[in-house]
N, C-alpha and C. Protein backbone atom coordinates (compact mmCIF):
# COMPACT_ATOMS: atom_id res chain seq x y z
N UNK A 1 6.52 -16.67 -21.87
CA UNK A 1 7.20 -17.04 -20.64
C UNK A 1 7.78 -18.45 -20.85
N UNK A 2 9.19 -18.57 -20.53
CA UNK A 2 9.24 -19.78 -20.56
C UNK A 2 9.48 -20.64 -19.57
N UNK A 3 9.65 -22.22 -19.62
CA UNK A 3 9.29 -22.97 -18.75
C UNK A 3 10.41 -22.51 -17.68
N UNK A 4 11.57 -22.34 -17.50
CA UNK A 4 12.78 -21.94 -16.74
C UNK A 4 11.75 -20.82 -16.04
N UNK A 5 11.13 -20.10 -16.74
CA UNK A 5 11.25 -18.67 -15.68
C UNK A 5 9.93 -18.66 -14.93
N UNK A 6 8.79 -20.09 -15.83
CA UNK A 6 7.78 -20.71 -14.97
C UNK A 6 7.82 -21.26 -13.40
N UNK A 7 9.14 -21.98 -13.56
CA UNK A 7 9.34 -23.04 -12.90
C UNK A 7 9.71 -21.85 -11.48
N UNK A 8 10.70 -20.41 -11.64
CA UNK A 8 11.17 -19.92 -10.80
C UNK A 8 9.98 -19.08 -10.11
N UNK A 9 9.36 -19.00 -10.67
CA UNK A 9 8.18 -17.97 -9.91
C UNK A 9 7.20 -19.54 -9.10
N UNK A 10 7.20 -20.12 -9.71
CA UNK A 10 6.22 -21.17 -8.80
C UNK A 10 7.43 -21.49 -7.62
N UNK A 11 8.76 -21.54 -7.81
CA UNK A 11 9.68 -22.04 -6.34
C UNK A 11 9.49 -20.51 -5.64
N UNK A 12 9.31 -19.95 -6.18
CA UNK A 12 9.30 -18.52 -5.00
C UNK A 12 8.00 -18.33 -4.45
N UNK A 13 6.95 -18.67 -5.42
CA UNK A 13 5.94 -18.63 -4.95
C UNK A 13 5.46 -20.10 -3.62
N UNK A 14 6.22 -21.12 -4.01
CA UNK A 14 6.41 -22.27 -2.60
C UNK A 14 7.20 -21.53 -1.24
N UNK A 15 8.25 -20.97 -1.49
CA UNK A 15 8.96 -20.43 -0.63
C UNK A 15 8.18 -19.56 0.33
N UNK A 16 7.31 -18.59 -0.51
CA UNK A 16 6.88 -17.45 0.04
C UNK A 16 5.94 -18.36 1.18
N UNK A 17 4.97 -18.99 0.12
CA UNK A 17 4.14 -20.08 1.10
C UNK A 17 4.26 -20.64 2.32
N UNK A 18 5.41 -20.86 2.10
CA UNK A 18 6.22 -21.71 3.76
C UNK A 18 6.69 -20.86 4.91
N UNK A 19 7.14 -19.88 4.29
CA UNK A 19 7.55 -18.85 5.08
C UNK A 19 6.30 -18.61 6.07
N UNK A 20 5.87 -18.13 5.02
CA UNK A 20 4.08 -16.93 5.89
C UNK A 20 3.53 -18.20 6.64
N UNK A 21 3.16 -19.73 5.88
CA UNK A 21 2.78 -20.78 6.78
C UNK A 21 3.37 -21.26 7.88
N UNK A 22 4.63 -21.02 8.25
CA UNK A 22 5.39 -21.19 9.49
C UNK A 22 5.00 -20.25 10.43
N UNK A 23 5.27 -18.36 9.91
CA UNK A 23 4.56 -17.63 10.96
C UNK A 23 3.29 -18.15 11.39
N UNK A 24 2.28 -18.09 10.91
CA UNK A 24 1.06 -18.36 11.28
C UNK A 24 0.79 -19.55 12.18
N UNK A 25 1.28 -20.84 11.25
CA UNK A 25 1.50 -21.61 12.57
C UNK A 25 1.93 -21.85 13.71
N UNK A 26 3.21 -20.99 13.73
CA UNK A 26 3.98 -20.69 15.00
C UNK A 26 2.71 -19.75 16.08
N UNK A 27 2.11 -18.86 15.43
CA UNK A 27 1.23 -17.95 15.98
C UNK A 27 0.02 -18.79 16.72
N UNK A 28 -0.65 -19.53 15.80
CA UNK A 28 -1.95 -20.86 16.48
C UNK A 28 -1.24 -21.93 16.99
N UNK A 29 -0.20 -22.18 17.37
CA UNK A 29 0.74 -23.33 18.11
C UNK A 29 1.12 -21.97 19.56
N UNK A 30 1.13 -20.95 19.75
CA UNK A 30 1.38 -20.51 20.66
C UNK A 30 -0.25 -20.21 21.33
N UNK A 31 -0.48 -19.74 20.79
CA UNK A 31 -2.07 -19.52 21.09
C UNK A 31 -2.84 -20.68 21.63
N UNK A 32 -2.46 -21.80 21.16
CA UNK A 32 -3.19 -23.56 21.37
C UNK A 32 -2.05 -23.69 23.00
N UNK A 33 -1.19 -23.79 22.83
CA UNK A 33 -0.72 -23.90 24.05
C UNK A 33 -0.96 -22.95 25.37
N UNK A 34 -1.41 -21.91 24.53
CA UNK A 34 -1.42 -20.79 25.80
C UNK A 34 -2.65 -21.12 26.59
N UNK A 35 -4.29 -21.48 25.53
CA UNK A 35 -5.02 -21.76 26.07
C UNK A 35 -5.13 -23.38 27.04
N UNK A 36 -4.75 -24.04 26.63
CA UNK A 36 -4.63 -25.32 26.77
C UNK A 36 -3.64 -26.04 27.81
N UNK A 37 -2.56 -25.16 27.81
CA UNK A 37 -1.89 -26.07 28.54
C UNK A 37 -1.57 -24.91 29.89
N UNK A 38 -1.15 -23.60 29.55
CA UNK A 38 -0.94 -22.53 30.29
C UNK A 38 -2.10 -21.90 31.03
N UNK A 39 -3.70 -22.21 30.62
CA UNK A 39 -4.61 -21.43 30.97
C UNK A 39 -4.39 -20.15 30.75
N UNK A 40 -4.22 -19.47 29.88
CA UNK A 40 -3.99 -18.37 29.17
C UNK A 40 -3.28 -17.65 29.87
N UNK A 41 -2.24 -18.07 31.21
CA UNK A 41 -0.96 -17.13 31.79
C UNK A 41 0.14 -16.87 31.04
N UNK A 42 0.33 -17.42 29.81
CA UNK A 42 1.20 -16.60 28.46
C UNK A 42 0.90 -14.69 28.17
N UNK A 43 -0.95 -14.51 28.15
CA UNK A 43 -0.69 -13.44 28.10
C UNK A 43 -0.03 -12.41 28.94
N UNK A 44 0.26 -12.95 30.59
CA UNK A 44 0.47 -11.68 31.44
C UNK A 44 1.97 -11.04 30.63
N UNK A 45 2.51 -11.68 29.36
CA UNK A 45 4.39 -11.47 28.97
C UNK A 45 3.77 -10.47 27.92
N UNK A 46 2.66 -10.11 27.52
CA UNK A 46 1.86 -9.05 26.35
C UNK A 46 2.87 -7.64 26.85
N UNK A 47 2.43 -6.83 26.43
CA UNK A 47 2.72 -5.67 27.07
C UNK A 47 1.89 -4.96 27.69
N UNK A 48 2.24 -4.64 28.71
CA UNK A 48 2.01 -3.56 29.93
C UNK A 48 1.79 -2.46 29.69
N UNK A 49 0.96 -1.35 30.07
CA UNK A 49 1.60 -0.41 29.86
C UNK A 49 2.10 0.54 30.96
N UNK A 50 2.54 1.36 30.96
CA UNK A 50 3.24 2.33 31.87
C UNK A 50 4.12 1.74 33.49
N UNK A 51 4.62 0.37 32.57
CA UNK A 51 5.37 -0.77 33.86
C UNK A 51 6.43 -1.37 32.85
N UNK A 52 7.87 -0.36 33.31
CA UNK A 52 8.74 -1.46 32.59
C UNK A 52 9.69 -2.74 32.10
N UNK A 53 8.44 -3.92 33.21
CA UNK A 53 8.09 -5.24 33.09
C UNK A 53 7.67 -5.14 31.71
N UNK A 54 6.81 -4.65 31.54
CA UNK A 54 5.32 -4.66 30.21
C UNK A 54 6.45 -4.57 29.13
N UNK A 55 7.62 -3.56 29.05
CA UNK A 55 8.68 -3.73 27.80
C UNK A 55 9.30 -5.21 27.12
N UNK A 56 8.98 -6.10 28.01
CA UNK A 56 9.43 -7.66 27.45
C UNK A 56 8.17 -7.85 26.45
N UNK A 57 7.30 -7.76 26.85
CA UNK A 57 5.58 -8.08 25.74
C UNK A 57 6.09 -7.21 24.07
N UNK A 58 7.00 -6.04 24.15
CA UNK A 58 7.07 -5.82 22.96
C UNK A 58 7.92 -6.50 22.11
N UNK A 59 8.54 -7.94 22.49
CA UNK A 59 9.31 -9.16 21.94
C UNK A 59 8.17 -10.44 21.90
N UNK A 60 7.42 -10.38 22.79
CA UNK A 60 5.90 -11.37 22.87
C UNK A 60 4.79 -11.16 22.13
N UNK A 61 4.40 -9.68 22.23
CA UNK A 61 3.04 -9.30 21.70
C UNK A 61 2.80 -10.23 20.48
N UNK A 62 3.27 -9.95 19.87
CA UNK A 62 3.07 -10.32 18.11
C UNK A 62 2.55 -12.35 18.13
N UNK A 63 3.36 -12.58 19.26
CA UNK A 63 2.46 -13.86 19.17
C UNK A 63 1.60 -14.21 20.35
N UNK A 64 0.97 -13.36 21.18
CA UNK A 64 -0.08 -13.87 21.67
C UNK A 64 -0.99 -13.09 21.21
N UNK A 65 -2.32 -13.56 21.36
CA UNK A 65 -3.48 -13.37 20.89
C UNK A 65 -4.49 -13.05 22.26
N UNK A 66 -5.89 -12.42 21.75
CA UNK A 66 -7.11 -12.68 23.11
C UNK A 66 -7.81 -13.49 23.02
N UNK A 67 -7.52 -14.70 22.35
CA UNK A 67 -8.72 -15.85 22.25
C UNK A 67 -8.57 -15.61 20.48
N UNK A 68 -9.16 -16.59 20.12
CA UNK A 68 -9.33 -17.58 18.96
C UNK A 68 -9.77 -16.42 17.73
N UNK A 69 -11.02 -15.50 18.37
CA UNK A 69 -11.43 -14.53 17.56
C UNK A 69 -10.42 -13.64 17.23
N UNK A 70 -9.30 -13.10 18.00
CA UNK A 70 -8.41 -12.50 17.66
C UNK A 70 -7.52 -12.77 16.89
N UNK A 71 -6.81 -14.44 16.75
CA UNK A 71 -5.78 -14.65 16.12
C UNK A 71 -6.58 -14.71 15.16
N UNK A 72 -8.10 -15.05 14.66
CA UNK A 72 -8.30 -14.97 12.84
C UNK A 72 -8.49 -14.33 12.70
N UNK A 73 -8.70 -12.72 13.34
CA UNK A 73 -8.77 -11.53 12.62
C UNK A 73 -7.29 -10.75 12.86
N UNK A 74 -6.44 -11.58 13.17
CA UNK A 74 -5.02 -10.99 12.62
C UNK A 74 -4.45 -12.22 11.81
N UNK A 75 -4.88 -13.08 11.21
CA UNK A 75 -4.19 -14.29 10.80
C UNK A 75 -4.56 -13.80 9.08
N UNK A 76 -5.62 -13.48 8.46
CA UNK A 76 -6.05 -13.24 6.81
C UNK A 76 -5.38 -11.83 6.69
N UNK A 77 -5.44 -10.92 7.80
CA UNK A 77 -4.87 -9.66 6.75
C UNK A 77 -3.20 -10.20 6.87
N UNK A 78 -2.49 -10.90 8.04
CA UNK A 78 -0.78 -11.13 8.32
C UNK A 78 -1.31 -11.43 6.92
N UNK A 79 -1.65 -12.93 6.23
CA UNK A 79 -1.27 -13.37 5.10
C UNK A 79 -0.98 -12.44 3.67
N UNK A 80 -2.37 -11.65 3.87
CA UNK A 80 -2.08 -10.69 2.32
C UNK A 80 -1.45 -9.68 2.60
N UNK A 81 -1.15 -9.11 4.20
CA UNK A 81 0.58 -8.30 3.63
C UNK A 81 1.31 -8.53 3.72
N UNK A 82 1.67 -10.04 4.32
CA UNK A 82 2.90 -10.23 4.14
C UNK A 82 3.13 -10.84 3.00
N UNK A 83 2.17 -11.48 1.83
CA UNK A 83 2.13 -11.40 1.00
C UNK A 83 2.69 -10.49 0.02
N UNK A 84 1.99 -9.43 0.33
CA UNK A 84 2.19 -7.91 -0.35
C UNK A 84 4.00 -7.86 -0.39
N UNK A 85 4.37 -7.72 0.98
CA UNK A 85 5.70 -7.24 1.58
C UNK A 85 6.78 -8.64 0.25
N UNK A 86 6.47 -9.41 0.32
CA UNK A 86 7.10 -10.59 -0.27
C UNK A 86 7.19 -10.43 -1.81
N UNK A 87 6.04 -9.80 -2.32
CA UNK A 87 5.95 -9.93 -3.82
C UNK A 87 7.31 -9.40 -5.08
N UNK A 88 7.64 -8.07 -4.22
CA UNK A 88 8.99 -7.20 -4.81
C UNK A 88 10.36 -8.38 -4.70
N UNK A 89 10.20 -9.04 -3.47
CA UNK A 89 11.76 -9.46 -2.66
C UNK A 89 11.42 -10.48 -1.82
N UNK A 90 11.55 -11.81 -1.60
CA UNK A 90 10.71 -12.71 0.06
C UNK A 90 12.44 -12.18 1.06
N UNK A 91 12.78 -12.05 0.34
CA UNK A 91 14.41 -10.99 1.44
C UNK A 91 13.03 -10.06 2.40
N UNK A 92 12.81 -9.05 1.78
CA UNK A 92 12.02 -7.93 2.85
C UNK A 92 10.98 -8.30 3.39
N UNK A 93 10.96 -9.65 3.56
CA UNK A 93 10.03 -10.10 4.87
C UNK A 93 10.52 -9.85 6.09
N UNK A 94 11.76 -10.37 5.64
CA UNK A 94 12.81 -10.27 7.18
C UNK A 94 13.25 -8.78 7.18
């Protein structure tokens, strides 16, 4: 391997890094505010079901959480598939 094609897998491998570290943070920066500053009235925008109010939560869901226990048991598997999803292409994240 040489150093050129070293150098490109470690910038993709930074890239990928930042990427997935922005979701996540964006995810515990919504979650920190929701509890904290909102008293957790962020979640009533979740989705609903069988009220098509509740259809806006399927643009929300993904970043609210039920408390702290929830966002880290969706925060380690987001990382290793979106990991996964990134490894072929960091294009097919998006």
């Amino acid at each position: 391997m040489t150093r050129q094609e070293k150098q490109s897998i470690t910038s993709e491998l930074q890239t990928q890094a930042i990427i997935l570290g922005g979701w996540v943070a964006l995810m515990w920066i919504v979650e920190l505010v929701d509890i904290f500053i909102f008293g957790r009235k962020l979640d009533l925008y979740g989705i609903i079901p069988r009220n098509p109010i509740g259809l806006r939560g399927i643009l929300f869901a993904p970043f609210l959480h039920g408390g702290f226990s929830h966002l880290i048991s969706n925060t380690i598997p987001f990382l290793v598939l979106g990991w996964f999803v990134m490894l072929q292409e960091t294009s097919d994240f998006f």
